[in-house]
PDB file of N, CA and C in Angstrom:
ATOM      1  N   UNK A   1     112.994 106.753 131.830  1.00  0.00           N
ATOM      2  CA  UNK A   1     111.691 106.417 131.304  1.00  0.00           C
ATOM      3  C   UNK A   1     110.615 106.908 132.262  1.00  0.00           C
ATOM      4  N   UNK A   2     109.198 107.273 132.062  1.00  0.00           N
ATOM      5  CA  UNK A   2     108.057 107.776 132.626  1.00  0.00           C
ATOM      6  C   UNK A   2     107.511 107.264 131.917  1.00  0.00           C
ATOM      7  N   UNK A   3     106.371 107.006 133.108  1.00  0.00           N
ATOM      8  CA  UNK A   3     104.799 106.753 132.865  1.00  0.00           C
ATOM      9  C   UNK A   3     103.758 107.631 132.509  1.00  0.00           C
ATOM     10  N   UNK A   4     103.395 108.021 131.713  1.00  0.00           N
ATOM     11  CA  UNK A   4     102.166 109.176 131.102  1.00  0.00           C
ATOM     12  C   UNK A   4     100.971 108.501 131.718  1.00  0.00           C
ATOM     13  N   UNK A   5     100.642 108.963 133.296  1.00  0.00           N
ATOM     14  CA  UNK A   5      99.529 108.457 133.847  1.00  0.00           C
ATOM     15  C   UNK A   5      98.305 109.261 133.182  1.00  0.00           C
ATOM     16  N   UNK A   6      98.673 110.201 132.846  1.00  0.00           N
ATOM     17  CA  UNK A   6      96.851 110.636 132.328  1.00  0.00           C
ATOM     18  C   UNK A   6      96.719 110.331 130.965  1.00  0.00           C
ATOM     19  N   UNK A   7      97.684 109.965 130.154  1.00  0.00           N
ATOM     20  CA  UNK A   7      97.565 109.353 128.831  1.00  0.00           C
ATOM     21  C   UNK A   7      96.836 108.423 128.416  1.00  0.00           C
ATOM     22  N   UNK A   8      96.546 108.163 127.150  1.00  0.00           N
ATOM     23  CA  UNK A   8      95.900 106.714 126.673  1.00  0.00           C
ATOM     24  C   UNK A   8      95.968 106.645 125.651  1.00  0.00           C
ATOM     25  N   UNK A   9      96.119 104.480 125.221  1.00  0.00           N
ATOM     26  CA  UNK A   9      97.002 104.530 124.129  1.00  0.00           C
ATOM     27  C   UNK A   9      96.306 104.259 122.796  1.00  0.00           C
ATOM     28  N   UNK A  10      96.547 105.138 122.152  1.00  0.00           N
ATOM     29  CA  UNK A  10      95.800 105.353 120.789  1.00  0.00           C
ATOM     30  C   UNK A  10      95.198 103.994 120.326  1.00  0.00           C
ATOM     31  N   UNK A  11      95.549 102.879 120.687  1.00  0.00           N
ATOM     32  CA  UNK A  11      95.182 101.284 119.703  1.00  0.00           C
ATOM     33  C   UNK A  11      94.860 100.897 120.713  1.00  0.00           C
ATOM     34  N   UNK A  12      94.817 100.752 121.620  1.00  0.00           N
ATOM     35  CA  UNK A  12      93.741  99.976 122.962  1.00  0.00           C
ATOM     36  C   UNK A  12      92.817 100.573 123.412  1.00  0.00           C
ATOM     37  N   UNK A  13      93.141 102.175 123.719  1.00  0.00           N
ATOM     38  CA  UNK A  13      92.294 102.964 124.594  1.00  0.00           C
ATOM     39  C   UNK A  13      92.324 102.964 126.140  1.00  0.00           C
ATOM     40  N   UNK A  14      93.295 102.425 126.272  1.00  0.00           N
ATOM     41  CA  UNK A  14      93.809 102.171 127.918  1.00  0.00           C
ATOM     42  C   UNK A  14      94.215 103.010 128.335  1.00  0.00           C
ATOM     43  N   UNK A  15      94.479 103.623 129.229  1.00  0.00           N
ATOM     44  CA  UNK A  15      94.745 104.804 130.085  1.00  0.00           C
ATOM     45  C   UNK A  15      95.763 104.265 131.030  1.00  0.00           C
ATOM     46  N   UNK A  16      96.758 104.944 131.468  1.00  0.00           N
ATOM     47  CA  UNK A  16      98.137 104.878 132.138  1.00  0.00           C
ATOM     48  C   UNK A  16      98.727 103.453 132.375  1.00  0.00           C
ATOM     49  N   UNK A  17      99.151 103.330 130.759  1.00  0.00           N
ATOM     50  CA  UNK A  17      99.965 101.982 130.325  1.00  0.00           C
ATOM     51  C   UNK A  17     101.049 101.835 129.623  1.00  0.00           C
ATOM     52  N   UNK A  18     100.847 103.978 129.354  1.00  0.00           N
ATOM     53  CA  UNK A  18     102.231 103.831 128.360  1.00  0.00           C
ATOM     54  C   UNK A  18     103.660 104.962 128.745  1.00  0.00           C
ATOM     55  N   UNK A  19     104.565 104.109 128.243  1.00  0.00           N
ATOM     56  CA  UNK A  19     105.426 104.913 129.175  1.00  0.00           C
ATOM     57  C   UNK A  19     106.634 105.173 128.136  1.00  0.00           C
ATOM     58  N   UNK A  20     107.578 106.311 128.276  1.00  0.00           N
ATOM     59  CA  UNK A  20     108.168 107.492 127.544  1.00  0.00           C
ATOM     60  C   UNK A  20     109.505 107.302 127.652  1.00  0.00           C
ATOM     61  N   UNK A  21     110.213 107.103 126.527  1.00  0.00           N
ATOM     62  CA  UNK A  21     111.704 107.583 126.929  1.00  0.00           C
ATOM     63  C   UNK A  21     112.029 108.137 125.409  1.00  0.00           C
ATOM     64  N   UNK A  22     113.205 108.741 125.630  1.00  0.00           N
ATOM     65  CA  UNK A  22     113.965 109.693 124.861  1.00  0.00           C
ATOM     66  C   UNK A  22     115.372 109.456 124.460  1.00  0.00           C
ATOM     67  N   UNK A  23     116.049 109.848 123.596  1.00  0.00           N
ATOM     68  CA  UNK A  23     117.538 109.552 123.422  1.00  0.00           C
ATOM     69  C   UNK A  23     117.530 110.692 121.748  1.00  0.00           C
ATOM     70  N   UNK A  24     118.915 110.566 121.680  1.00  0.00           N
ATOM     71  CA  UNK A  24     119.732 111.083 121.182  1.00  0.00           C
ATOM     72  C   UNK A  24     119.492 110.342 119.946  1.00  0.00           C
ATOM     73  N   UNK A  25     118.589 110.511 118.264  1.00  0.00           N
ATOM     74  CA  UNK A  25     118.795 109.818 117.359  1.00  0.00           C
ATOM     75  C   UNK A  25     120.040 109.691 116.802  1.00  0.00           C
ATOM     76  N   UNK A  26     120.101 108.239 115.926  1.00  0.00           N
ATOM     77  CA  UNK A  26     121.398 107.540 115.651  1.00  0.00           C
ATOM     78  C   UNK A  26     121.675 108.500 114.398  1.00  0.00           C
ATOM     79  N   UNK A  27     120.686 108.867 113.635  1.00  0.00           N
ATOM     80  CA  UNK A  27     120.777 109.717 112.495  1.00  0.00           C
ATOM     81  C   UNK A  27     121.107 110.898 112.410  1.00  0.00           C
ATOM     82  N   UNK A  28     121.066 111.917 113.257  1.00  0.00           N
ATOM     83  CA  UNK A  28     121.153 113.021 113.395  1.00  0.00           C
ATOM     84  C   UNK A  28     120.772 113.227 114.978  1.00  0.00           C
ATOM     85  N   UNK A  29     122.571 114.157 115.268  1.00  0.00           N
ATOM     86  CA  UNK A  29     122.807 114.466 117.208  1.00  0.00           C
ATOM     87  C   UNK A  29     121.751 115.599 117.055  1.00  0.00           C
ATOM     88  N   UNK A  30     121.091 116.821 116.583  1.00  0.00           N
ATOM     89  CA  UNK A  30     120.188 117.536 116.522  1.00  0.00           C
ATOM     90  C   UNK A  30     118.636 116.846 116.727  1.00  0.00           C
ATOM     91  N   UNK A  31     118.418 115.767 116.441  1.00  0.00           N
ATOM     92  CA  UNK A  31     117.007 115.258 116.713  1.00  0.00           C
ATOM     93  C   UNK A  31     116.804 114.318 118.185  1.00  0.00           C
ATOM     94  N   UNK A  32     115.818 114.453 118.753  1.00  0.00           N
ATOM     95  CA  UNK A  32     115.633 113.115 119.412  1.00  0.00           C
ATOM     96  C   UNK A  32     114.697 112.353 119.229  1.00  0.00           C
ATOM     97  N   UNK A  33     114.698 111.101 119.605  1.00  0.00           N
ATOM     98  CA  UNK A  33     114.561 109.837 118.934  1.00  0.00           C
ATOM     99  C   UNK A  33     113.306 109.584 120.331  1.00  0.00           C
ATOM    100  N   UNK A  34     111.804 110.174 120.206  1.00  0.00           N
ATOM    101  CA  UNK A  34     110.719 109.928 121.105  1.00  0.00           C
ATOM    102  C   UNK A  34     110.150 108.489 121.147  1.00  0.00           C
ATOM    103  N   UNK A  35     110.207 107.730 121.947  1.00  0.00           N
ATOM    104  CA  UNK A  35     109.460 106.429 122.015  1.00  0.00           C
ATOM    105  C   UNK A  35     108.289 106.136 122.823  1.00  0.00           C
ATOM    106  N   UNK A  36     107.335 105.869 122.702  1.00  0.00           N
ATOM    107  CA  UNK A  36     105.865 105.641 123.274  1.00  0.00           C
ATOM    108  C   UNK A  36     105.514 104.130 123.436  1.00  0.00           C
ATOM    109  N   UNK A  37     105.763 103.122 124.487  1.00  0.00           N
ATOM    110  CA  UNK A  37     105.124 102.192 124.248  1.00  0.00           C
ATOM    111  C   UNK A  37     103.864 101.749 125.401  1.00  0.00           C
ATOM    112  N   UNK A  38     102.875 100.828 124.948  1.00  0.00           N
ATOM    113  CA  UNK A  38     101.989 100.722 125.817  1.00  0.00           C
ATOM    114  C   UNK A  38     102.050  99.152 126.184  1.00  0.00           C
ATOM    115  N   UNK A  39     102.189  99.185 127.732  1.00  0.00           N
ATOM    116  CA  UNK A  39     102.607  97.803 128.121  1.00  0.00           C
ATOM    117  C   UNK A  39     100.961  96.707 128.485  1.00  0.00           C
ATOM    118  N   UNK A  40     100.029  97.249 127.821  1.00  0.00           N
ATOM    119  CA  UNK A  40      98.828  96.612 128.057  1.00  0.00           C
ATOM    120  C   UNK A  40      98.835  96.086 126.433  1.00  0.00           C
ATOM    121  N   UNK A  41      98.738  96.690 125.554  1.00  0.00           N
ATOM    122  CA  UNK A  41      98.920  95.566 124.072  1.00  0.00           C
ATOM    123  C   UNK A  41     100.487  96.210 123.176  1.00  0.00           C
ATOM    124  N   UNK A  42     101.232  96.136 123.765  1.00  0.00           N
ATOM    125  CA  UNK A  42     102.900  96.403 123.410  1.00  0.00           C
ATOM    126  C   UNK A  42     102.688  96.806 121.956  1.00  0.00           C
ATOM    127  N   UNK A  43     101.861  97.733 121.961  1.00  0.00           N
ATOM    128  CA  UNK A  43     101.798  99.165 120.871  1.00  0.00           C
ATOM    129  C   UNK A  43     102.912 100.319 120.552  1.00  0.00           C
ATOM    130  N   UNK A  44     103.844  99.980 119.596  1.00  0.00           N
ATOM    131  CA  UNK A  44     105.192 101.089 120.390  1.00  0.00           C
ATOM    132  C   UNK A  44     105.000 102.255 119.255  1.00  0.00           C
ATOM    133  N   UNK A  45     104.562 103.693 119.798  1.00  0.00           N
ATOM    134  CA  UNK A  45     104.933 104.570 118.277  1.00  0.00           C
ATOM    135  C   UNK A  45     106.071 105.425 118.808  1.00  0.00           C
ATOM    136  N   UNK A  46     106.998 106.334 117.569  1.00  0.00           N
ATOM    137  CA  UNK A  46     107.943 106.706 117.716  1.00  0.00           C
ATOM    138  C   UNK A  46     107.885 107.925 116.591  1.00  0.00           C
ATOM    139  N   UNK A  47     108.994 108.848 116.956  1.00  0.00           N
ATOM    140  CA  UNK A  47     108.864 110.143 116.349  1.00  0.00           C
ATOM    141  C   UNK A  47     110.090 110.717 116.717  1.00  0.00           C
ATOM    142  N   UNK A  48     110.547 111.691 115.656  1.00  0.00           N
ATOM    143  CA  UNK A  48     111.535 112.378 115.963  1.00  0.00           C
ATOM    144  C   UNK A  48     111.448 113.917 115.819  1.00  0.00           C
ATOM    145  N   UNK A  49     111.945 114.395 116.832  1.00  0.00           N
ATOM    146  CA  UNK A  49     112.217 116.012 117.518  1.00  0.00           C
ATOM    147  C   UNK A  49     112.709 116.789 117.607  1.00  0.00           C
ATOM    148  N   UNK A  50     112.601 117.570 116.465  1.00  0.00           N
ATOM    149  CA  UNK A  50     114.315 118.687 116.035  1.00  0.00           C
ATOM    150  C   UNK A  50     114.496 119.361 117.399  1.00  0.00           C
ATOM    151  N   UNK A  51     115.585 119.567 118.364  1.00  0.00           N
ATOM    152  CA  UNK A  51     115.870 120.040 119.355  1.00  0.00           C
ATOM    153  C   UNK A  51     115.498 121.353 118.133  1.00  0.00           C
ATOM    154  N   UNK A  52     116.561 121.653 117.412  1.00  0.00           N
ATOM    155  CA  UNK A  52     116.770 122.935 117.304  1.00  0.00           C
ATOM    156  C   UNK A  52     114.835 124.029 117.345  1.00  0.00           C
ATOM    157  N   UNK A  53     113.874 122.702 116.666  1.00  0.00           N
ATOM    158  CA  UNK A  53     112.731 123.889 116.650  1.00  0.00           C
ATOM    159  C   UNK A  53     111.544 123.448 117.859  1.00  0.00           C
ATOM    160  N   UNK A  54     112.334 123.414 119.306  1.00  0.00           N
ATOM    161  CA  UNK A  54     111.871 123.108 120.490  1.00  0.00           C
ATOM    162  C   UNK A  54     111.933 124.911 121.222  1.00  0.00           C
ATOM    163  N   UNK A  55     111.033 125.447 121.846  1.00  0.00           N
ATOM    164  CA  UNK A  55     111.182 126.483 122.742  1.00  0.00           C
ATOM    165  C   UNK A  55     111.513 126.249 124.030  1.00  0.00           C
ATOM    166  N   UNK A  56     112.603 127.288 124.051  1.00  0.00           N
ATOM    167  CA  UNK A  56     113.353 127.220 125.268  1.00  0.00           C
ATOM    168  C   UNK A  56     112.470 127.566 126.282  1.00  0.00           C
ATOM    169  N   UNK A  57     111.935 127.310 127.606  1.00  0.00           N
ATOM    170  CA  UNK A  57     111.387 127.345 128.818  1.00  0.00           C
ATOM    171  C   UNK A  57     112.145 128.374 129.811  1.00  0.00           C
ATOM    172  N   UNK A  58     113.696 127.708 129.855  1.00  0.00           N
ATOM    173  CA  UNK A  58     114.068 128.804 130.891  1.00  0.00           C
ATOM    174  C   UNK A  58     115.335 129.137 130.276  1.00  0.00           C
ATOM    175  N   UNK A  59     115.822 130.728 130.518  1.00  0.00           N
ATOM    176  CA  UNK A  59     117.024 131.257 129.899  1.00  0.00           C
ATOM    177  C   UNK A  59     117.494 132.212 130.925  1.00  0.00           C
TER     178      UNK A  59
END
């Protein structure tokens, strides 16, 4: 998990409160399962991330 210090959270407007983790969705091993929550009004949004249409960085 990480902290998105320069972030801020869409329903409070608070700035470095919300923090990031990732996993493997239960629905499909090709997606991941993004979680956002903000620990100043426990705002949680979530989204999912086709690996497959992610650009590769290093090869």
């Amino acid at each position: 998990m990480n902290i998105l210090l320069d972030s801020e959270c869409p329903r409070c407007q608070h700035a470095a409160t919300l923090e990031l983790s990732a996993g493997a969705a239960e629905h499909d091993a090709q997606q991941l399962d993004i979680i956002v929550k903000c620990h100043f009004c426990n705002a949680t949004f979530n989204d999912f991330i086709s690996i497959d249409e992610m650009v590769a960085i290093d090869e």
